[in-house]
Every structure is written in structure tokens, then in C-alpha cells.
Protein backbone atom coordinates (compact mmCIF):
# COMPACT_ATOMS: atom_id res chain seq x y z
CA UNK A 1 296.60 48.72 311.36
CA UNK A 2 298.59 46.91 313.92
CA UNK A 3 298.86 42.86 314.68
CA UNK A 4 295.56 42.84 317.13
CA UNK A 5 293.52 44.58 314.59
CA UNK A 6 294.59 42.31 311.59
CA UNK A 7 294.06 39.12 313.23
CA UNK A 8 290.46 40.68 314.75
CA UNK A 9 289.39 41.49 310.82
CA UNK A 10 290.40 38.09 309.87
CA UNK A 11 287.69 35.56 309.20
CA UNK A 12 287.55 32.30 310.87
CA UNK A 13 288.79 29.49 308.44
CA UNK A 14 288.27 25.91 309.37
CA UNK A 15 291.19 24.22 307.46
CA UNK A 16 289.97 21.00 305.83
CA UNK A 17 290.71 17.56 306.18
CA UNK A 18 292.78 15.63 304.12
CA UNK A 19 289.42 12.99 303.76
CA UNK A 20 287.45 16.50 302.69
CA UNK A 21 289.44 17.58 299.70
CA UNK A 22 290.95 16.05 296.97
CA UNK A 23 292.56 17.61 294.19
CA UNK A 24 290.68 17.70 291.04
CA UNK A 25 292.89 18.93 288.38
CA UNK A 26 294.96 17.92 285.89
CA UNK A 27 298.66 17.07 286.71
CA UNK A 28 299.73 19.56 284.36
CA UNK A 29 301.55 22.80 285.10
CA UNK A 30 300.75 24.72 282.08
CA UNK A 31 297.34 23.64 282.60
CA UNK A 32 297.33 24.94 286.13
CA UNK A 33 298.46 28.64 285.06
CA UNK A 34 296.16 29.11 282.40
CA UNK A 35 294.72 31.92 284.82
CA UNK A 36 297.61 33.60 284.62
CA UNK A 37 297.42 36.31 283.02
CA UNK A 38 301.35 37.43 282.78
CA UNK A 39 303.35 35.99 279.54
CA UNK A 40 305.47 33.35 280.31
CA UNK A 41 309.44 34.25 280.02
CA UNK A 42 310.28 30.58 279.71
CA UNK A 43 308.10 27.48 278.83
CA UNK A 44 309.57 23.82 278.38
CA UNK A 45 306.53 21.93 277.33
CA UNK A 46 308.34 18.31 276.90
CA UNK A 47 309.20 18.50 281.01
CA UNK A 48 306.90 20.68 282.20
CA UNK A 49 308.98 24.03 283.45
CA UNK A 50 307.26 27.29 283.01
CA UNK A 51 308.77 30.58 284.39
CA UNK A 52 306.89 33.46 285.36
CA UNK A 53 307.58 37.34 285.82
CA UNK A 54 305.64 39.55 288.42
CA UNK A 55 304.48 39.36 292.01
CA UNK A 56 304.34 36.55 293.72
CA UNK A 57 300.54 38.48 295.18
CA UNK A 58 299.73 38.79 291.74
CA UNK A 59 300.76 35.08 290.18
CA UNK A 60 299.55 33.08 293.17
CA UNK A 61 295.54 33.94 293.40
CA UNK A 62 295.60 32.77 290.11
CA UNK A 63 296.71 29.45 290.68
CA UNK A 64 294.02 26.95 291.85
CA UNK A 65 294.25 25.58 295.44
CA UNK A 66 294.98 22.12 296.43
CA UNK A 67 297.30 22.20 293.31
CA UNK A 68 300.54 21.90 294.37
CA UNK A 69 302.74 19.09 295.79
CA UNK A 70 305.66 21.25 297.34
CA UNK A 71 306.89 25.00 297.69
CA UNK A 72 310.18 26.11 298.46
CA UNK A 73 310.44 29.37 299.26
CA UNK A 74 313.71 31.93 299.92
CA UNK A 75 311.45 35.08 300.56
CA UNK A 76 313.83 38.43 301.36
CA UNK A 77 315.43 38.34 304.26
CA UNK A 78 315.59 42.09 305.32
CA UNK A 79 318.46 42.65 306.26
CA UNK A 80 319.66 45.23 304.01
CA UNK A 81 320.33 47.75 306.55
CA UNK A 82 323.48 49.52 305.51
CA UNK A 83 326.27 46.73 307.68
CA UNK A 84 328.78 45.30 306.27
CA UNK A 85 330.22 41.46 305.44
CA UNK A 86 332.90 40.13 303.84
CA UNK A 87 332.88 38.57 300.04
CA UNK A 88 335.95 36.94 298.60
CA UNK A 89 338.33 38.43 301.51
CA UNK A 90 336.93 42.02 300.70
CA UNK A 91 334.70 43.88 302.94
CA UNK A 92 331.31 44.59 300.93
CA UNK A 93 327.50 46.15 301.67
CA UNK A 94 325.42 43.41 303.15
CA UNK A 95 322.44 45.34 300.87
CA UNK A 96 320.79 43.63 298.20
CA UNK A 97 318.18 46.07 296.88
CA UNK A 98 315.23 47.87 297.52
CA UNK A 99 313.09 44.96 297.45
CA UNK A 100 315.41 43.66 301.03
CA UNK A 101 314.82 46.52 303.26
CA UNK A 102 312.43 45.78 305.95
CA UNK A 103 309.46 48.05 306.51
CA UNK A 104 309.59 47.63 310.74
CA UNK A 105 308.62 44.14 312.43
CA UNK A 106 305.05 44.80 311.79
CA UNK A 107 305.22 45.36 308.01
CA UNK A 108 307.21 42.25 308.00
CA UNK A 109 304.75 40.07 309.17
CA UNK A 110 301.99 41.43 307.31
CA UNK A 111 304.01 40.25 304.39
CA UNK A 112 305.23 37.22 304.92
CA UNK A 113 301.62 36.23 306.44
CA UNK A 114 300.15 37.14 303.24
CA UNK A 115 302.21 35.21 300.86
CA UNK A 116 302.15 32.17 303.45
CA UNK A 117 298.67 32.56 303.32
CA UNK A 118 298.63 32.12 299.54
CA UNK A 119 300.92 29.34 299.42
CA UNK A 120 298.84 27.52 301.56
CA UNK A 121 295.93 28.02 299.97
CA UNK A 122 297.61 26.21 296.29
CA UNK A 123 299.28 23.57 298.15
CA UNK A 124 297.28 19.87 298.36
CA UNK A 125 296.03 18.67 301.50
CA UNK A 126 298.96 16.52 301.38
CA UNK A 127 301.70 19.09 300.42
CA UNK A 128 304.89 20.99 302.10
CA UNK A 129 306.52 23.71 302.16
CA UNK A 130 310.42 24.79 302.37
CA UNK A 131 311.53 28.08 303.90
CA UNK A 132 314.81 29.53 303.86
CA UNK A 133 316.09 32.27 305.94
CA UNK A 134 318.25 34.18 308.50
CA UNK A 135 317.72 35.51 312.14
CA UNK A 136 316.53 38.40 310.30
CA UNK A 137 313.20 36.41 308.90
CA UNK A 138 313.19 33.05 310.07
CA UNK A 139 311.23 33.48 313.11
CA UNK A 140 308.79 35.98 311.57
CA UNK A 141 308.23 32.85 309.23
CA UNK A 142 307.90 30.35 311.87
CA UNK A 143 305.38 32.54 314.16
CA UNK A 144 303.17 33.43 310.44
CA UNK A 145 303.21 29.24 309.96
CA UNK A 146 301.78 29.00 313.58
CA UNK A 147 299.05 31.62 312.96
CA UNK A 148 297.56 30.24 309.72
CA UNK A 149 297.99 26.79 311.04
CA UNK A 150 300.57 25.05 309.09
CA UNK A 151 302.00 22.07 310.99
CA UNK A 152 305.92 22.12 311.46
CA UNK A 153 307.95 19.27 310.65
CA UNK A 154 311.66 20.17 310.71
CA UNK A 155 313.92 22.95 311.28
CA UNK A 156 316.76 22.28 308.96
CA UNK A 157 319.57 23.57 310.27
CA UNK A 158 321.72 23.92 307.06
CA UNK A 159 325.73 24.41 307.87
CA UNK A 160 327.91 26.82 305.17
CA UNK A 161 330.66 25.24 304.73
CA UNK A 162 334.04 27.48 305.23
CA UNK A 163 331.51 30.56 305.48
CA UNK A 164 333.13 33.87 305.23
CA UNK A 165 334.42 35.48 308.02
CA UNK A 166 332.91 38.35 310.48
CA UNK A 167 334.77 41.21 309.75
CA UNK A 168 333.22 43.17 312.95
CA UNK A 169 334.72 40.69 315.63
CA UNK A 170 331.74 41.24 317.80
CA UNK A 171 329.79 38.29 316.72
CA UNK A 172 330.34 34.86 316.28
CA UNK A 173 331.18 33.91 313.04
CA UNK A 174 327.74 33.50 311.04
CA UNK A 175 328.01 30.14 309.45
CA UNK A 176 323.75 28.99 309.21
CA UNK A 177 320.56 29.55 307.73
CA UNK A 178 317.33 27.69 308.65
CA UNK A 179 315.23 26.30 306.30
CA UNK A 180 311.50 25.25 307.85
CA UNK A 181 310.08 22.05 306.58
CA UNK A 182 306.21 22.19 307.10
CA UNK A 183 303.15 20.31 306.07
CA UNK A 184 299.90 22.69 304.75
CA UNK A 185 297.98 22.18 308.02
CA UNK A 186 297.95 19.24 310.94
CA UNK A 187 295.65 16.69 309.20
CA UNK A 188 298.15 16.35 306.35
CA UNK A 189 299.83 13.02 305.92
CA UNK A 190 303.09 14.37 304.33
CA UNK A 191 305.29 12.61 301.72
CA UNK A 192 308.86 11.95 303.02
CA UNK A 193 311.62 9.70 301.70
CA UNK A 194 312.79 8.18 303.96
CA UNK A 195 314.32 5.26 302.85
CA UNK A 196 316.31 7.73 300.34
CA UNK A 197 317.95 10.10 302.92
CA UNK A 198 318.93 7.10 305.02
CA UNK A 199 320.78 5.71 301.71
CA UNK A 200 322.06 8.63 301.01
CA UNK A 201 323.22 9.08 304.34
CA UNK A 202 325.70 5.98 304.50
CA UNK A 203 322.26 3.93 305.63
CA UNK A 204 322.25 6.26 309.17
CA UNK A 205 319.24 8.50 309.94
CA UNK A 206 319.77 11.48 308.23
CA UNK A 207 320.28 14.56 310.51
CA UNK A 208 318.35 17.72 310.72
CA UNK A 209 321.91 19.70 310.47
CA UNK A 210 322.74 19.89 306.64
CA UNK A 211 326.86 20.45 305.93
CA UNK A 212 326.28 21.53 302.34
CA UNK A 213 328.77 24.50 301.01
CA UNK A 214 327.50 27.69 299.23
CA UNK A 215 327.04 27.57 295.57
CA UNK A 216 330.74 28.00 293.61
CA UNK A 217 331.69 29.84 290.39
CA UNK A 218 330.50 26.83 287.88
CA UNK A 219 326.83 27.67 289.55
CA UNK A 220 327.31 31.76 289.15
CA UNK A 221 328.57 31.64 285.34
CA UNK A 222 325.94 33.90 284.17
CA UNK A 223 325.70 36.01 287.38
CA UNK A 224 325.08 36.51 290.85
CA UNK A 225 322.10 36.37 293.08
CA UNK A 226 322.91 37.82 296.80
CA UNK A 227 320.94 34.76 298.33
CA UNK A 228 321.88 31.74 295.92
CA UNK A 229 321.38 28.52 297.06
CA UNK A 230 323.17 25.66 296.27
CA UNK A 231 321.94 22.50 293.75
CA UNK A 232 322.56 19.99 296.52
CA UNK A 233 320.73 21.34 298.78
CA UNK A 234 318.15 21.60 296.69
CA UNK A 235 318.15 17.99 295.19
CA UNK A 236 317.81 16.50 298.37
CA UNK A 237 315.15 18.86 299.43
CA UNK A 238 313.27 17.98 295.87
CA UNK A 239 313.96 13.89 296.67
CA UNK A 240 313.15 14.31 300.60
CA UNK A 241 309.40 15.42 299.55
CA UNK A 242 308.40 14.93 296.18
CA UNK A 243 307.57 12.02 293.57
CA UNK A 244 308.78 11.90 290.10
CA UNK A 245 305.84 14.10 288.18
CA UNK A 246 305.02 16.06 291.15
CA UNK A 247 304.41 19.47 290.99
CA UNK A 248 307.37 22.40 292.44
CA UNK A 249 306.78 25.75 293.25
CA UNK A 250 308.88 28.65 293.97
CA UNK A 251 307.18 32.32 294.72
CA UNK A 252 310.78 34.05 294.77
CA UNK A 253 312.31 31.72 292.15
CA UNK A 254 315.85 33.84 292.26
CA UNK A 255 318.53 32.58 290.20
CA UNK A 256 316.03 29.20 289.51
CA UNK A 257 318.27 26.67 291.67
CA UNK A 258 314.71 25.32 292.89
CA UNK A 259 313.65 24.53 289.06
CA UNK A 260 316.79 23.31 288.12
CA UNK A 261 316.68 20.47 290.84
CA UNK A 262 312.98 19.98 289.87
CA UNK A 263 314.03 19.52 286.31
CA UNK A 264 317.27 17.19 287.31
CA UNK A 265 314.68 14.88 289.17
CA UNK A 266 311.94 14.65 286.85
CA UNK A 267 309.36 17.34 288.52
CA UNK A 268 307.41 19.75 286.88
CA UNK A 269 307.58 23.44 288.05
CA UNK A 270 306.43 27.04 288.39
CA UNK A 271 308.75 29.59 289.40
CA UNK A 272 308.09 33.18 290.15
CA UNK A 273 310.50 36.14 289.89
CA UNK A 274 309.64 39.36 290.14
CA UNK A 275 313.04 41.30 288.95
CA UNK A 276 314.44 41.00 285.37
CA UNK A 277 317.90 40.52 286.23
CA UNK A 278 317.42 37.21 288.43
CA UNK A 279 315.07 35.99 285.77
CA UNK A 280 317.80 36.17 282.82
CA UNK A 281 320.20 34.58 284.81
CA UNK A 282 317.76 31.68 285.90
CA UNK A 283 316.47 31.19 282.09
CA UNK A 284 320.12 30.55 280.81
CA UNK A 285 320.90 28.23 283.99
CA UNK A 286 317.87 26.41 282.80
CA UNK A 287 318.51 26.08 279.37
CA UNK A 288 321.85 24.69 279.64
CA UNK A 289 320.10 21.91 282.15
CA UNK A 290 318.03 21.06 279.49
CA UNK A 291 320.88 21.45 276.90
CA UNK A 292 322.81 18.82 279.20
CA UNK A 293 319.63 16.27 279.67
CA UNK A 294 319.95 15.68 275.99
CA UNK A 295 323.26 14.62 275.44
């Protein structure tokens, strides 16, 4: 089925209002995912965290809609295509796994419609979304926003600090990613700090470009995940568009940088993760946060 025939099979959906729907239920994550029907791999009851393994397709219909304050998202990237990049001054496979090798620009908007579909759908008429990616991704993101109506706020350019360098000498050195701040649809009356990133922004506007450097070793201690973001970007991300208690998302939780933050700042939050490996490593980064909130 190509991109004519998909959007000619879907059904008309009036978005509503912020004045039409209010959320209902119970600010309470674990009471939110009692549809789920996967185990939990990691529940902290006293701060509401709760981690969950599968699909993101799978986990997310089983959430209730207009239940969640704010989703960040790092969905893959595809650009596992056999190139090349340099890691600590060695050259290295850019792939990351099976689950990072794009399917053809159509498949690849099928996809990331879908799960942008199903984000929407959970978050409250009020809520945003974060989304992280490359040139490989980004603007198959941004065009999947436009079609399901989402209203863009920000493009976050965020700045790598001493990035590594490109080993092919044909490109300029790549030293970005964009990270799309959006709002569920355009009657939404978002939440922003304001008054926070000015403050912490030496009392100046604070910028849409980010200089924020990649996660270090302290971060990686009980492994690697190929797209790792760091804590301080997503603190400020966390404080930019949430309220203490508010509810955090993340449908490709990774190494569980996005629940960490949420925990640091007093949210509650759901994370999603559908390989093993990346869960382990974000269940002991977890536990020594909470280890360290209660010294």
C-alpha cells in the first residue's frame, strides 16, 4: 500500500478541543497501566516509576488517552546502513541492530506515523511531545506531526559538544541532532517554563540551539546504548514542560536517561523498551538514582 492509499483508508478525525476533553483519571501511573498486560521489569511504587518490556504498538493501546502530560521520544533513526564513524579515535560500524535498518522511505513513515499516532492519542489535550533524531528521521517525524495534526513548537537544535570527527572527509563534520518540541494538536495551551530557562540561562531568553555534550563514562558504567542521551539534556527538557507530579513517557525508553530525569525532578513515569539488553542497563541506572535520593 503506498502513501496515497493509506491516507485515502484513513478516517476523518476531528481532534478535540482543549474545552471538550478533560482528563478523568487518576494521577497515578500504576493505575494508568493496569491494562497492560506485560509484567513489569521494574516498579518503584513510593515515586511512581514503572518500566515496561515489549512494543511500544503493543504497550501504548493499552494506555488510556488524554493520560499523559509529556512524551519524549528517541525512536530509531535508520541509519544502520553498513557506513562507517569514528568512536574513541577508532573507526567503527555506524550499525546498531536489526531493529535500525530502514525498510525504504515508505515503510518509514508508516512507522513512525503509527506510533505518533498512538502517542497522541495518550497525551492530554494539554500535553507535548519531544523527538529526537538525525537527517536520517527527523524530517520523516516532522512531515508524520503535520499529517496527524500535532502543532509544532520548537526545533531544538541540540549542539554535541567536541563531536567525533568524520573520518570520510566528504562531509562536514556532523556535530547535531534535532529534537522537535510539539503540542498534541493546535487548540492545546502547552505548559512551558519559562521563567526557569530564562534563570537558568543567566536571566537571557533561552535559545533554541542547546550546547550540551554527549553522555561520558560515569553515565555508561553499566553499558552502552548506540543513541544515549545525556541527563542534562534531559533535565531541562523534563523542567521546560512538566510540573512536579506530572506524568513522563518514553515509547523507546533506551538506556532510561528520560526516567532518570523524571525521577531527579519529582515526575512519575512509564518507559518502554523493547530489547533486554537496554532494559538491564536502564534498571541498574535507575536503581542507583533511587539508591542516591536516599542518602
Amino acid at each position: 500500500m503506498n502513501l496515497d492509499e493509506i491516507a485515502n483508508n484513513q478516517p476523518i478525525v476531528i481532534m478535540p478541543s482543549v474545552t471538550q476533553v478533560r482528563s478523568s483519571y487518576r494521577r497515578d501511573v500504576f493505575y494508568l497501566t493496569k491494562g497492560v498486560s506485560h509484567k513489569s521489569s521494574l516498579e518503584e511504587k513510593k515515586h511512581g516509576i514503572v518500566l515496561f518490556k515489549g512494543n511500544c504498538f503493543d504497550i501504548l493501546p493499552t494506555i488510556p488517552e488524554n493520560s499523559i502530560d509529556m512524551i519524549f521520544a528517541d525512536p530509531p533513526y535508520f541509519l544502520s546502513n553498513g557506513g562507517i564513524t569514528c568512536h574513541a579515535g577508532r573507526m567503527v560500524s555506524v550499525n546498531k541492530g536489526k531493529w535500525d535498518v530502514s525498510k525504504g522511505i515508505e515503510e518509514n513513515f508508516i512507522f513512525t506515523q503509527r506510533w505518533l499516532r498512538e502517542c497522541q492519542r495518550v497525551l492530554t489535550p494539554n500535553g507535548t511531545i519531544w523527538v529526537s533524531g538525525t537527517a536520517h528521521i527527523i524530517y520523516t517525524v516532522g512531515s508524520a506531526m503535520q499529517s496527524l495534526g500535532y502543532k509544532i513548537l520548537n526545533d531544538i537544535a541540540w549542539f554535541k559538544v567536541n563531536p567525533p570527527p568524520n573520518l570520510s572527509c566528504r562531509y562536514f563534520t556532523h556535530s547535531t541532532e534535532t529534537i522537535i518540541w510539539a503540542a498534541k494538536n493546535k487548540a492545546s495551551r502547552h505548559h512551558f517554563n519559562y521563567s526557569l530557562m530564562k534563570k537558568m540561562n543567566n536571566n537571557k531568553q533561552m535559545l533554541s540551539l542547546w550546547s550540551i555534550k554527549a553522555p561520558g563514562p560515569a553515565e555508561k558504567i553499566y553499558g552502552k546504548h548506540p543513541t544515549q542521551k545525556p541527563i542534562e539534556l534531559l533535565d531541562r527538557i523534563v523542567l521546560a514542560s512538566t510540573r512536579p507530579g506530572d506524568i513522563v513517557l518514553d515509547p523507546f525508553s533506551g538506556s532510561g536517561t528520560t526516567g532518570i530525569a523524571a525521577f531527579k525532578e519529582g515526575r512519575q513515569y512509564i518507559g518502554i523498551e523493547l530489547e533486554q539488553s537496554y532494559l538491564d542497563v536502564s534498571i541498574k541506572r535507575l536503581k542507583d538514582a533511587f539508591k542516591e535520593k536516599e542518602k
